[in-house]
N, C-alpha and C. Protein backbone atom coordinates (compact mmCIF):
# COMPACT_ATOMS: atom_id res chain seq x y z
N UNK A 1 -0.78 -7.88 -18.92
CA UNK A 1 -2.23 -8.02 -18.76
C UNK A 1 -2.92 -6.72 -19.15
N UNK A 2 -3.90 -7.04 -19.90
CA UNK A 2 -4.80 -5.60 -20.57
C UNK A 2 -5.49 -4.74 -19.39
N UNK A 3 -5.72 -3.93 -19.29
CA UNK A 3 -6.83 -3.04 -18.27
C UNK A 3 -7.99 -2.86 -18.80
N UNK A 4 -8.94 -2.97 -18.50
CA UNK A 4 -10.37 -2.98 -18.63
C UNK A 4 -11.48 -2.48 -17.43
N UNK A 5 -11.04 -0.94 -18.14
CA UNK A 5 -11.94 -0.16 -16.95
C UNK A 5 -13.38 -0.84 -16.52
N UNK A 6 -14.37 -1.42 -16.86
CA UNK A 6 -15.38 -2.21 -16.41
C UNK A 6 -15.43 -3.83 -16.24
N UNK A 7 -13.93 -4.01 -15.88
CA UNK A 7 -14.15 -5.33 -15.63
C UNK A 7 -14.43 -6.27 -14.42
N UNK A 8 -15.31 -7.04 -14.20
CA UNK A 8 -15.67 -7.15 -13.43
C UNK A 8 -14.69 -7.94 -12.46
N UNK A 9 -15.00 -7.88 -10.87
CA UNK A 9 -14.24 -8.88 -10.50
C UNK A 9 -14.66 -10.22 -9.98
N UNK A 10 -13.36 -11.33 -9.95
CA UNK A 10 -13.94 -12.45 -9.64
C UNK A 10 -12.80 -12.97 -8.54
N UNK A 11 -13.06 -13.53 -7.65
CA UNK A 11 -12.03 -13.87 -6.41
C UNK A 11 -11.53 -15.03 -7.01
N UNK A 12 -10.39 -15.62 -6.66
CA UNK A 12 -9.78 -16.86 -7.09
C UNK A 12 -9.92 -17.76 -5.79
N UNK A 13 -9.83 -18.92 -5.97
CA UNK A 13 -10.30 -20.19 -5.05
C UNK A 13 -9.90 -20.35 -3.89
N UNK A 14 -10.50 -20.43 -2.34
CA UNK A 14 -9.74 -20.26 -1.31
C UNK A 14 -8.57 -21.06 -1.71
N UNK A 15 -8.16 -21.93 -2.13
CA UNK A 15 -6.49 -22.85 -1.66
C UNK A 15 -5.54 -21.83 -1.98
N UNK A 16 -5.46 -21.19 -3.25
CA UNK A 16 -4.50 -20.38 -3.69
C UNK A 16 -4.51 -19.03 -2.63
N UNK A 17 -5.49 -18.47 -2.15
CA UNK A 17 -5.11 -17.71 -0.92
C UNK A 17 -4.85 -18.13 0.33
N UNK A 18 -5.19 -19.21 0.73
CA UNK A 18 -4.33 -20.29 1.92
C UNK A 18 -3.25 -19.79 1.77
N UNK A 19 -2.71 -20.66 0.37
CA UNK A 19 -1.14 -20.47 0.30
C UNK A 19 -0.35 -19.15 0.08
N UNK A 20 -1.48 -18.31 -0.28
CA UNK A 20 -0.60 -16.43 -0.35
C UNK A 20 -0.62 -16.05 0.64
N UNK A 21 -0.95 -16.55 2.03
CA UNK A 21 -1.40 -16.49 2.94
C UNK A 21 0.17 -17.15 4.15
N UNK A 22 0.07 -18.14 3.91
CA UNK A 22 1.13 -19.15 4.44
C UNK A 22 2.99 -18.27 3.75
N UNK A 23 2.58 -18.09 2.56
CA UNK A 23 3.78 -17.76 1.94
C UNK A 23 3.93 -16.57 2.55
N UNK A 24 3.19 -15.20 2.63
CA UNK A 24 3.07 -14.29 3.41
C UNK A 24 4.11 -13.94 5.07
N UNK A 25 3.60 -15.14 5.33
CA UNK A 25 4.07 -15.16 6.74
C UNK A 25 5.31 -15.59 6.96
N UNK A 26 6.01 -16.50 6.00
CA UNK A 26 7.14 -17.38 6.14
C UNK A 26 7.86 -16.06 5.72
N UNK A 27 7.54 -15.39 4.72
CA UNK A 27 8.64 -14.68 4.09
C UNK A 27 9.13 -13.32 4.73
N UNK A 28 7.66 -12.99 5.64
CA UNK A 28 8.04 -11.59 6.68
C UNK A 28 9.06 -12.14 7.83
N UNK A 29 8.84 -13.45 7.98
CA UNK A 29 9.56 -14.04 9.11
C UNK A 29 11.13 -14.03 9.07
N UNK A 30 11.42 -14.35 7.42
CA UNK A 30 12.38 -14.61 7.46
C UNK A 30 12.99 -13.22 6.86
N UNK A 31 12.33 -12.48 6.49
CA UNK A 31 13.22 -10.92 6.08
C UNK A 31 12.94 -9.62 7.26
N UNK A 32 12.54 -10.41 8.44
CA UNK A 32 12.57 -9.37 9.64
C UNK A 32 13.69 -8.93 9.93
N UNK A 33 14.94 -9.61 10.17
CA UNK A 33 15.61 -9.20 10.75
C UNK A 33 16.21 -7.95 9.87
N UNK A 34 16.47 -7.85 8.51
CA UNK A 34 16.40 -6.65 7.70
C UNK A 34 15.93 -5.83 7.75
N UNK A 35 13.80 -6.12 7.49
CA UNK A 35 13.22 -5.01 8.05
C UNK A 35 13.25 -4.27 9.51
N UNK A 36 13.60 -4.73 9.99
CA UNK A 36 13.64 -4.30 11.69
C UNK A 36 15.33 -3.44 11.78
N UNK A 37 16.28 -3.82 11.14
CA UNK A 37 17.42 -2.89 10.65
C UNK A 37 16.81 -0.95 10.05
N UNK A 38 16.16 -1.56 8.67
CA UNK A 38 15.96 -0.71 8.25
C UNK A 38 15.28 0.15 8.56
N UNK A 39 14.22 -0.02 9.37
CA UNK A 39 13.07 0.83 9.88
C UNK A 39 14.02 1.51 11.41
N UNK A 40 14.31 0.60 12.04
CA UNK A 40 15.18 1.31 12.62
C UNK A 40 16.06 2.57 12.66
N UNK A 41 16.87 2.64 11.43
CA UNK A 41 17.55 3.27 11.09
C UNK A 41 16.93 4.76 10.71
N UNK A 42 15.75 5.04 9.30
CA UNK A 42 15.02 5.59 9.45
C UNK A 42 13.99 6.08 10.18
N UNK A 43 13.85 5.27 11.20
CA UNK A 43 13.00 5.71 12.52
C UNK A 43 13.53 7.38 13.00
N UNK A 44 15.16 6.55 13.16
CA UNK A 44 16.08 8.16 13.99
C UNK A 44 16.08 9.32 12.92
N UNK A 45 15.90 8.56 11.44
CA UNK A 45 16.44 9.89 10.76
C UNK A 45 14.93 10.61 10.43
N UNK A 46 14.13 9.87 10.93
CA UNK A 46 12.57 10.83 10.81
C UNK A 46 12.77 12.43 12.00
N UNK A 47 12.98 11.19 12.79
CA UNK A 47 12.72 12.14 14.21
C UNK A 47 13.55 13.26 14.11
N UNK A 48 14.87 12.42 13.94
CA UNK A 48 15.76 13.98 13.74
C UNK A 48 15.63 15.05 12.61
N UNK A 49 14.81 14.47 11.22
CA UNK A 49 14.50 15.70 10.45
C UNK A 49 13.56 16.56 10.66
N UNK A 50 12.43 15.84 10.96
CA UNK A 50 11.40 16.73 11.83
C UNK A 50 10.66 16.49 12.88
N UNK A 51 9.82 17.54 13.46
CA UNK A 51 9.34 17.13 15.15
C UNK A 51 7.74 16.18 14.80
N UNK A 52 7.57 15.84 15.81
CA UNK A 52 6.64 14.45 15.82
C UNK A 52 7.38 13.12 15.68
N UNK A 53 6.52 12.34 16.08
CA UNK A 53 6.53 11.06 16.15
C UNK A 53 7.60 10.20 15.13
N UNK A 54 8.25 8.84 15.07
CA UNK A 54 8.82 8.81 13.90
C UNK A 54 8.02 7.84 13.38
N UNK A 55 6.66 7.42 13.80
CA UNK A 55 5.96 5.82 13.52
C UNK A 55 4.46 7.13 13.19
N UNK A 56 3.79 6.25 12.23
CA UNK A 56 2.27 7.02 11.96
C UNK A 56 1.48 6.80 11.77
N UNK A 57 0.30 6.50 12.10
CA UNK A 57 -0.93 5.15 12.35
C UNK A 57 -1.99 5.82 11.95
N UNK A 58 -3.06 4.73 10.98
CA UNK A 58 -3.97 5.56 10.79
C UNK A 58 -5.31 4.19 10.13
N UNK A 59 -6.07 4.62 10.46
CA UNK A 59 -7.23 3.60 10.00
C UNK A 59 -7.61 3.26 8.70
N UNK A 60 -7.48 2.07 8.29
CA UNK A 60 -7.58 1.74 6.89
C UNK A 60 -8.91 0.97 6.94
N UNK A 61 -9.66 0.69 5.28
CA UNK A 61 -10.34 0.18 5.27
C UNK A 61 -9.67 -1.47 4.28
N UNK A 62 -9.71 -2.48 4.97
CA UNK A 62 -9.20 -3.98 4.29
C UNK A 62 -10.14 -4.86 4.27
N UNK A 63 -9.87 -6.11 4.04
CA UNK A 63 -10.81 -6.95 3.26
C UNK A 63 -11.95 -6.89 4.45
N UNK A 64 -13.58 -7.37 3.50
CA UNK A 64 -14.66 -7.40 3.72
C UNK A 64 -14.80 -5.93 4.69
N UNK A 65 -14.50 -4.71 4.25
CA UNK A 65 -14.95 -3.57 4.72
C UNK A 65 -14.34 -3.63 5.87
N UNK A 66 -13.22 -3.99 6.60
CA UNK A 66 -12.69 -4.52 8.48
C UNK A 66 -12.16 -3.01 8.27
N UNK A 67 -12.40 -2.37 9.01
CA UNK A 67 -11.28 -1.19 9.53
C UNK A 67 -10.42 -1.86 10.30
N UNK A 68 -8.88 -1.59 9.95
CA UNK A 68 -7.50 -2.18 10.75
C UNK A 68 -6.68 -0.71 11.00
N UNK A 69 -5.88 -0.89 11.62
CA UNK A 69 -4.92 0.02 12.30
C UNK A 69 -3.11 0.04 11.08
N UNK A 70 -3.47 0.89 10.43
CA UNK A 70 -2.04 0.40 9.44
C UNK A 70 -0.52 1.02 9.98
N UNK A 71 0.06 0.75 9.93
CA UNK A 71 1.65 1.43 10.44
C UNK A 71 2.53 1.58 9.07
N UNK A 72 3.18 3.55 9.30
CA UNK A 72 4.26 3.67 8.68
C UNK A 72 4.84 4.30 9.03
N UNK A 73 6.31 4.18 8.69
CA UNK A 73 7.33 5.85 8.67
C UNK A 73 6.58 6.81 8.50
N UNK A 74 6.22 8.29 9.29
CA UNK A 74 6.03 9.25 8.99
C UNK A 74 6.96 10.06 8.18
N UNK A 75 5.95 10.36 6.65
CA UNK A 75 6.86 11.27 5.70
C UNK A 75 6.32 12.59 5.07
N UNK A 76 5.05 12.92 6.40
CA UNK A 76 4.48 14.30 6.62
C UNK A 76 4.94 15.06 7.66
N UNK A 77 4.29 16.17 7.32
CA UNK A 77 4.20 17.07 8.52
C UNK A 77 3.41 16.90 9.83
N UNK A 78 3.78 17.15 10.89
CA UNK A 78 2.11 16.63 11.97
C UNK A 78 0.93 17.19 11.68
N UNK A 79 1.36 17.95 10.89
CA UNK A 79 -0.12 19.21 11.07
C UNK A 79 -0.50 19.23 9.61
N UNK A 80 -0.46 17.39 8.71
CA UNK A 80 -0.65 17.96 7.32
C UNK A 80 -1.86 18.32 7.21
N UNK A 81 -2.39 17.24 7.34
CA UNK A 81 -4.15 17.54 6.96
C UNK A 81 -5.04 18.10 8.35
N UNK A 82 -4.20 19.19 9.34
CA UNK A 82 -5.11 20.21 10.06
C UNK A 82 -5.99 21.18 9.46
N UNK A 83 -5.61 21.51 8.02
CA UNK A 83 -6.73 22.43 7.77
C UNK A 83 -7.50 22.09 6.70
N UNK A 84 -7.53 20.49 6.13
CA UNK A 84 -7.89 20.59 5.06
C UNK A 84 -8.54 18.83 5.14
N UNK A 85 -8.26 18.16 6.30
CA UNK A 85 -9.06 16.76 6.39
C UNK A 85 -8.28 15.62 5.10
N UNK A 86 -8.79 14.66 5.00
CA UNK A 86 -8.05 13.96 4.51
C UNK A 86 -8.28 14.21 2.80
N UNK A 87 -7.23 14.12 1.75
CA UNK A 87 -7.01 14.64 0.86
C UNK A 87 -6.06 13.46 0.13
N UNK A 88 -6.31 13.87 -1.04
CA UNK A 88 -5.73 12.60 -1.97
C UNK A 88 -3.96 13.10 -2.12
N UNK A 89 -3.06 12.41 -1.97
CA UNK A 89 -1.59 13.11 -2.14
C UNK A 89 -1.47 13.43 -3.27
N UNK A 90 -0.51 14.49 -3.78
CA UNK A 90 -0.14 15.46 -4.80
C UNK A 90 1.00 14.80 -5.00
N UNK A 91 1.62 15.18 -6.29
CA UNK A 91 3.62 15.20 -7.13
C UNK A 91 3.54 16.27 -6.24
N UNK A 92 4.63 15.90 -5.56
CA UNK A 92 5.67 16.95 -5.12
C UNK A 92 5.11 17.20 -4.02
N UNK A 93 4.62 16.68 -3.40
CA UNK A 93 3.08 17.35 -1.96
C UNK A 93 4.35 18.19 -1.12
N UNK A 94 3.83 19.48 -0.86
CA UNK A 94 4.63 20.47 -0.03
C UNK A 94 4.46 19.77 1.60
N UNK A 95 3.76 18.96 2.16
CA UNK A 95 3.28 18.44 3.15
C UNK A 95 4.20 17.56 3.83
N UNK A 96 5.07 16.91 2.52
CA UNK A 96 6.06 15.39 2.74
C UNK A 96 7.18 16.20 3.21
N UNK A 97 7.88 15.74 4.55
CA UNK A 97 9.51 16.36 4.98
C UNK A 97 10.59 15.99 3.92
N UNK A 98 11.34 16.46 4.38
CA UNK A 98 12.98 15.86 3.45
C UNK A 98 13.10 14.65 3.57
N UNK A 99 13.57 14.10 4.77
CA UNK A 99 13.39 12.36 5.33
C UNK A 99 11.83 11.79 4.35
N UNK A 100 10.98 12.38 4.28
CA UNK A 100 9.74 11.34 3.83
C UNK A 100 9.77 11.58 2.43
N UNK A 101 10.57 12.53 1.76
CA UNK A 101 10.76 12.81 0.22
C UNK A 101 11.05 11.45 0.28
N UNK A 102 12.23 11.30 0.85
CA UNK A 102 13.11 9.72 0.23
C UNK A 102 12.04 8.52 0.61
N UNK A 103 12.01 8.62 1.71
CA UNK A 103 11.49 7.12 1.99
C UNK A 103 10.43 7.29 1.20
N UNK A 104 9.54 7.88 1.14
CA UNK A 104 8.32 7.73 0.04
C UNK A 104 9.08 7.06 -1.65
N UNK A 105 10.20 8.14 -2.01
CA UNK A 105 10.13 7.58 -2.88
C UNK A 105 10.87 6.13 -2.86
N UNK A 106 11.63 5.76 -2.11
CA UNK A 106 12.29 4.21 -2.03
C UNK A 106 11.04 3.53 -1.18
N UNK A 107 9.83 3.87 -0.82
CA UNK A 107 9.18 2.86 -0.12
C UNK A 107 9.51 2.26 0.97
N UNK A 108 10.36 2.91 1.58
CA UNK A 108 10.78 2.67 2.93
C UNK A 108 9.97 3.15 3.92
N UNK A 109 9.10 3.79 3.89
CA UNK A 109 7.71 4.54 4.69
C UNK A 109 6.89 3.42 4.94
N UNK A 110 6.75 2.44 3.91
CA UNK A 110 5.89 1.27 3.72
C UNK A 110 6.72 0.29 4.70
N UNK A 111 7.50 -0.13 5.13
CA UNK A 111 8.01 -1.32 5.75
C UNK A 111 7.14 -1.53 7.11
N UNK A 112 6.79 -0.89 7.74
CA UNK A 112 6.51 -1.22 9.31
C UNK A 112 5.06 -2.23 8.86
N UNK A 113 4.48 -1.76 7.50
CA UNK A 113 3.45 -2.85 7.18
C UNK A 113 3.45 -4.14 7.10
N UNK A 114 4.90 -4.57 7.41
CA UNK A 114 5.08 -6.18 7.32
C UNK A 114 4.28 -6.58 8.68
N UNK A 115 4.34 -5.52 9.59
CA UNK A 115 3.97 -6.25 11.36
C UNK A 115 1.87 -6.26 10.71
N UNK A 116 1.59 -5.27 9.75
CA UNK A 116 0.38 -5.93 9.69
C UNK A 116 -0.20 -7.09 8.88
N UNK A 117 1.20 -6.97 7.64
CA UNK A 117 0.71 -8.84 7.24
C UNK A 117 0.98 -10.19 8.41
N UNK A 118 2.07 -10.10 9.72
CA UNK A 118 1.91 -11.15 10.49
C UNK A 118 0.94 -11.20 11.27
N UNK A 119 0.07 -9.40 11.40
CA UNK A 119 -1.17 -9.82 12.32
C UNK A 119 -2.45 -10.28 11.72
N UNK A 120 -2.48 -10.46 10.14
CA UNK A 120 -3.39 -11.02 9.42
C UNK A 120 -4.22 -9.89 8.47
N UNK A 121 -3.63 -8.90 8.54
CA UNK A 121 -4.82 -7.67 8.25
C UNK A 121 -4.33 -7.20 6.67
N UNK A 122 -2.86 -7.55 6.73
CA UNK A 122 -3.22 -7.62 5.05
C UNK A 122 -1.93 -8.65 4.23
N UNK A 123 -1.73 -8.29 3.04
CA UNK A 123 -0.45 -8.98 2.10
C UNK A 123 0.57 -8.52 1.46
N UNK A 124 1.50 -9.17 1.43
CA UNK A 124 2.58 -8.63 1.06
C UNK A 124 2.01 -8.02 -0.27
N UNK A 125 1.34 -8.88 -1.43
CA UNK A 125 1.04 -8.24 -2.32
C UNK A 125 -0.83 -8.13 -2.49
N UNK A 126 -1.19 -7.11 -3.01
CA UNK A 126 -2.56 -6.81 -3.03
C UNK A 126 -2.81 -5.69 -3.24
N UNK A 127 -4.37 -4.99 -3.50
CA UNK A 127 -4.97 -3.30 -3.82
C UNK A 127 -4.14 -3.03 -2.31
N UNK A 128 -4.22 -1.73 -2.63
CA UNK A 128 -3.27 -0.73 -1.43
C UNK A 128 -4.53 -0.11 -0.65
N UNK A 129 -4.87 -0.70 0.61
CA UNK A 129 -6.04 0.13 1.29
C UNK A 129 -5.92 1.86 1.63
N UNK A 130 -7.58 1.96 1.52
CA UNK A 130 -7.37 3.68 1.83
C UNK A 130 -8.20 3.44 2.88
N UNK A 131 -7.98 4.70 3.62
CA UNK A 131 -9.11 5.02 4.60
C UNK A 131 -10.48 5.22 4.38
N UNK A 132 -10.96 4.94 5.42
CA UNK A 132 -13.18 4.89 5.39
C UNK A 132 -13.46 6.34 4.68
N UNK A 133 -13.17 7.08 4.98
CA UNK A 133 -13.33 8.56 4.01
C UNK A 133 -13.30 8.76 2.84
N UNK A 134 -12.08 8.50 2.53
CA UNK A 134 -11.85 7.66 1.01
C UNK A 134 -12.79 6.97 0.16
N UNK A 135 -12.50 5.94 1.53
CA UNK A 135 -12.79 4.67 0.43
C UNK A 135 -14.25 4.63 -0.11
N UNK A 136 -15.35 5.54 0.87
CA UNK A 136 -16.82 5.57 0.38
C UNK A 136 -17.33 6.81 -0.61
N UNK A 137 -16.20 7.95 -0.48
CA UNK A 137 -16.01 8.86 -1.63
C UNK A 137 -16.06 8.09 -2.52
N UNK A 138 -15.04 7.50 -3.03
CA UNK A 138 -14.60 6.82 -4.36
C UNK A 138 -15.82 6.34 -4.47
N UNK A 139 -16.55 5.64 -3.97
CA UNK A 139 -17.23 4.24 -4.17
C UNK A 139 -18.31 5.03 -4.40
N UNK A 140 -19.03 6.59 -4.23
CA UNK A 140 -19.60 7.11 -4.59
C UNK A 140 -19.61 7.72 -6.19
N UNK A 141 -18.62 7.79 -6.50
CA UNK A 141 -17.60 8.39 -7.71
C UNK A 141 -17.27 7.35 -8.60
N UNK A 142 -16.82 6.24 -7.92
CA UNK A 142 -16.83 5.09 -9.08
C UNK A 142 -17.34 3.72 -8.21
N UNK A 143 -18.51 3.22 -8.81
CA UNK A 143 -19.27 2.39 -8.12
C UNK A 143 -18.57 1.52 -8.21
N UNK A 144 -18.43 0.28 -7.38
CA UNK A 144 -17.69 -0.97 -7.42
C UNK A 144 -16.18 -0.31 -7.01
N UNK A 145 -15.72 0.41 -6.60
CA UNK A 145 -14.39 0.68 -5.82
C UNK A 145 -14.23 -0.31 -4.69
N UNK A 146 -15.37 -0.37 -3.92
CA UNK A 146 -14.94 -1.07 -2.55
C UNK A 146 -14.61 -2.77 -2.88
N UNK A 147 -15.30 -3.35 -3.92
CA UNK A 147 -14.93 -4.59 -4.36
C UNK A 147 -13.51 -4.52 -4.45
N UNK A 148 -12.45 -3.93 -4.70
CA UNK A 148 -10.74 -4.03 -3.89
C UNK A 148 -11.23 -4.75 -2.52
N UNK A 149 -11.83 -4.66 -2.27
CA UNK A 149 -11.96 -5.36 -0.39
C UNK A 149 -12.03 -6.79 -0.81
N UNK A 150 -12.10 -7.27 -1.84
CA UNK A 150 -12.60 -8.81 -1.67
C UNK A 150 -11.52 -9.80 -1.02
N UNK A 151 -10.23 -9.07 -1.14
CA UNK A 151 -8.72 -9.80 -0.87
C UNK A 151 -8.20 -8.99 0.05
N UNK A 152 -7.29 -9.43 0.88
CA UNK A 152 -6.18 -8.70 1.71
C UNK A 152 -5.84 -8.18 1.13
N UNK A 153 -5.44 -6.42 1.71
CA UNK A 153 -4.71 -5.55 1.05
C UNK A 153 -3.20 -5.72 0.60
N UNK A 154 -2.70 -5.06 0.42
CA UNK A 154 -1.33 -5.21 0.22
C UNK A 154 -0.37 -4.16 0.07
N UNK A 155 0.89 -4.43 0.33
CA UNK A 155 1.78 -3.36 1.03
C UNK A 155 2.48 -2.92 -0.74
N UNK A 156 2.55 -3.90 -1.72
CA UNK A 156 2.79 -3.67 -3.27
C UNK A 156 1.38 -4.18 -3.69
N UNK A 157 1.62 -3.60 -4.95
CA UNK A 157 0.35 -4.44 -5.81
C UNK A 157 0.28 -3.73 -7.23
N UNK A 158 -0.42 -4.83 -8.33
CA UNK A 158 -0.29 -4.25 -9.31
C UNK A 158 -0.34 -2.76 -10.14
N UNK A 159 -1.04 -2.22 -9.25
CA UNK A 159 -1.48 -0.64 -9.39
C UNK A 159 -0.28 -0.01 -9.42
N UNK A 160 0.10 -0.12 -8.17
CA UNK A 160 1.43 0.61 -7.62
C UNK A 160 2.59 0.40 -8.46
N UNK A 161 2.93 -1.03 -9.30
CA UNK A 161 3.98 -1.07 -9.70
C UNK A 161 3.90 -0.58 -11.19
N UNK A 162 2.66 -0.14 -11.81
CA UNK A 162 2.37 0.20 -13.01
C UNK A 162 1.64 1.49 -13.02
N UNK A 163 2.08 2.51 -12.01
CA UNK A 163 1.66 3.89 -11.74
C UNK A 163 2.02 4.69 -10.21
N UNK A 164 1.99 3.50 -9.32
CA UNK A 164 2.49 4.63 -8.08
C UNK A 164 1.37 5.56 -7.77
N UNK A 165 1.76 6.53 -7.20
CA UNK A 165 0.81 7.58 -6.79
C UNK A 165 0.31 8.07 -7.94
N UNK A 166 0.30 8.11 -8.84
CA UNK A 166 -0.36 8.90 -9.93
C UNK A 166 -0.96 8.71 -11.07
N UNK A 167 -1.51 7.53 -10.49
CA UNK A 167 -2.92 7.16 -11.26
C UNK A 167 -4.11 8.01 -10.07
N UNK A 168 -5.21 7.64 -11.26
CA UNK A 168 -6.61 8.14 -10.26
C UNK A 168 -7.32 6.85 -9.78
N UNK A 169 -8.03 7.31 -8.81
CA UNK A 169 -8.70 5.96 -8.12
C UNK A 169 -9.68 4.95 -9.08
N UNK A 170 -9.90 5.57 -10.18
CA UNK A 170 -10.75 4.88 -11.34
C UNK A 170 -9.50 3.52 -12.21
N UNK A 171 -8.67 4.17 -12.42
CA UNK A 171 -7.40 3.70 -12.68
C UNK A 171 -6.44 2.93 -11.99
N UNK A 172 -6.95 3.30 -10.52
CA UNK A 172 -6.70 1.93 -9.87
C UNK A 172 -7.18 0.80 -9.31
N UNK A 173 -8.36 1.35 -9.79
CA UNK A 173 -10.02 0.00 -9.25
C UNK A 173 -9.71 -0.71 -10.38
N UNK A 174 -9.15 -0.56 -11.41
CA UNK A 174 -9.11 -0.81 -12.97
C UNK A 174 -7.83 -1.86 -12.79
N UNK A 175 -6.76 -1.45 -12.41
CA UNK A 175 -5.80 -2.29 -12.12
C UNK A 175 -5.87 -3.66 -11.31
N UNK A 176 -6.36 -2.93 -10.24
CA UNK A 176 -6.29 -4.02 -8.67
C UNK A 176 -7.75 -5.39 -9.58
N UNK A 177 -8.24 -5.01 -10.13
CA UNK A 177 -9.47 -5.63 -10.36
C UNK A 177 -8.59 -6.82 -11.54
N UNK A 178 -7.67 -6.30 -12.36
CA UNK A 178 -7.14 -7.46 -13.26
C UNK A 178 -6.02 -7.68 -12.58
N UNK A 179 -5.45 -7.55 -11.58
CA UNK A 179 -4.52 -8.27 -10.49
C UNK A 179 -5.31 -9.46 -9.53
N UNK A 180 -6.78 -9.06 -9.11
CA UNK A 180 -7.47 -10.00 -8.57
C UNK A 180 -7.96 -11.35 -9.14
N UNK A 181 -8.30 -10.75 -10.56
CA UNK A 181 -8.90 -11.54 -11.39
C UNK A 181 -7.66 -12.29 -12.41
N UNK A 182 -6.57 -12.46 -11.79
CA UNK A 182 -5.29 -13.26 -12.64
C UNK A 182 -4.72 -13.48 -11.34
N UNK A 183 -4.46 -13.69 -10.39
CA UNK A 183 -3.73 -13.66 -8.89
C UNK A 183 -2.77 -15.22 -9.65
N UNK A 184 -1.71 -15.38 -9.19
CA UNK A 184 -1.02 -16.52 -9.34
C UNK A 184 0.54 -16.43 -8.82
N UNK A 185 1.30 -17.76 -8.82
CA UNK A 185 2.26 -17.00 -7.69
C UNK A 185 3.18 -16.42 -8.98
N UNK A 186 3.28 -17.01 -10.39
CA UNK A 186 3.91 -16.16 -11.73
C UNK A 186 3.66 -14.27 -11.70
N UNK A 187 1.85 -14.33 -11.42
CA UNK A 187 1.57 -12.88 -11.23
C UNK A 187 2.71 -12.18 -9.88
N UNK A 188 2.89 -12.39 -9.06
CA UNK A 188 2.70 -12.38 -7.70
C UNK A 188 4.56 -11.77 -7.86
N UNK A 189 5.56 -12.96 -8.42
CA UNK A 189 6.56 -12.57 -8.90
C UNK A 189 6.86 -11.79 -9.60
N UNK A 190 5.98 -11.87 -10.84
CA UNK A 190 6.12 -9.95 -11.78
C UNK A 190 6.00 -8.85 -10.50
N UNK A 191 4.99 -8.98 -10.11
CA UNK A 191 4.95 -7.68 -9.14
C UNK A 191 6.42 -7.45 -8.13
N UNK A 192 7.07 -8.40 -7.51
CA UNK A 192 7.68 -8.55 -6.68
C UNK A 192 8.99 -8.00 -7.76
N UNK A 193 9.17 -8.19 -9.06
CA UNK A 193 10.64 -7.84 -9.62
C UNK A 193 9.89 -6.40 -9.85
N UNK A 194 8.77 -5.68 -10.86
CA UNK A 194 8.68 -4.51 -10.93
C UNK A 194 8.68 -3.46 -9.43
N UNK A 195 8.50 -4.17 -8.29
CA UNK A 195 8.54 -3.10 -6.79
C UNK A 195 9.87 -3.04 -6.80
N UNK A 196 11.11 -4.23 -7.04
CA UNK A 196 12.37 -3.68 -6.90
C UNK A 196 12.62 -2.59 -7.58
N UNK A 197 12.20 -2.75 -8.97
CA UNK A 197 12.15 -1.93 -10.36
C UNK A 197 12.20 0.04 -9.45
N UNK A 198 10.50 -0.15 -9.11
CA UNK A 198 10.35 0.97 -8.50
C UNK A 198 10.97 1.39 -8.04
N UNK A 199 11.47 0.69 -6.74
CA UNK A 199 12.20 1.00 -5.37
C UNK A 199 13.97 1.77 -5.93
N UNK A 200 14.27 1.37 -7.21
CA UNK A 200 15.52 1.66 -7.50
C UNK A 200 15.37 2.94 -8.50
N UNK A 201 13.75 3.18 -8.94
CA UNK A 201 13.88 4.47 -9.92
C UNK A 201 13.20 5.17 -9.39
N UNK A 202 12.03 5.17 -8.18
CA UNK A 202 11.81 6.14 -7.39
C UNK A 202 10.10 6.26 -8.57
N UNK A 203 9.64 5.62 -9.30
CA UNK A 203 8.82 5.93 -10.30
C UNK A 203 7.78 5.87 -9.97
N UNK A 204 6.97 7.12 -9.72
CA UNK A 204 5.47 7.53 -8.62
C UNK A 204 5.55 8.24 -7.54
N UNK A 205 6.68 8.36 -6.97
CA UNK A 205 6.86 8.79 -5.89
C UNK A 205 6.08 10.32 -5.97
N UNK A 206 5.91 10.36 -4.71
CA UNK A 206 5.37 11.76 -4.21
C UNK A 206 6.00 12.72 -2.86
């Protein structure tokens, strides 16, 4: 699919999000018992690489502007953004521990987000929410940013699997906007084989 930095967006028909919706839920259901392994596992090896918490919560902005509560592996420092407030992540961010090098780059930081697609707040696939700070910067900087809100967020999404951290937020309003505006469960599957893709070459990571 082409990118087209001014393209506009258009939502696709409630039935087809019913069912991304329904599919959503069946599929966290049935790959819990994995995720709940894995997060596990990395839970201990957070804690034991560095001090703080091994879980890390923080306010996102998701569909129709809702501030929700998002959950991940912590793969900072506690004290990243003490002197400097919230900040866009860097290659190589001196901020990320040893433990969050990896999981960042395998996306294992991201798993505890499945407990917020069963509480409704976002999707397995969709734009990747940022925080209210963020998200009205950008939207100052590039008008029409917050239109990503029109859909549940998502824990992958086209952006991510065709840049990762290192696109700019113009570049990813640009993406998420021709992921919205093509949504299908064909789309939905590309994304789902390129996140393995990722997950096995580490490609974006920060």
């Amino acid at each position: 699919m082409n990118v087209e930095m001014n393209e506009e967006i258009k939502v696709k028909p409630t039935g087809f999000l019913v069912f991304k919706r329904i599919a959503d839920v069946v599929l966290t259901i049935l790959a819990s018992p994995f995720i709940i392994i894995l997060v596990a596992i990395f839970a201990v090896a957070v804690k034991v690489d560095s001090k703080g918490p091994a879980f890390y919560t923080q306010m996102r902005i998701g569909k129709g502007q809702k501030e929700f509560k998002i959950y991940k592996l912590r793969s900072m420092r506690i004290d990243a953004e003490s002197d400097t407030g919230a900040v866009w992540a860097e290659k190589d961010d001196p901020r990320v521990t040893k433990v969050g090098r990896f999981i960042r780059k395998v996306r294992i930081d991201e798993l505890p987000q499945f407990l917020n697609v069963l509480i409704g707040d976002m999707s397995i696939i969709g734009p990747r929410p940022e925080r209210a700070d963020l998200t009205w910067q950008f939207e100052k900087e590039i008008p029409g940013f917050i239109n990503r809100l029109s859909i549940r967020p998502g824990i992958t999404g086209w952006a991510q699997v065709n840049g990762g951290y290192d696109i700019s937020p113009a570049e990813k309003l640009a993406y998420d906007t021709v992921y919205i505006n093509n949504m299908s469960l064909k789309q939905d599957m590309v994304i789902v084989g390129k996140t393995i893709g990722v997950i096995f070459t580490g490609d974006g990571a920060r």
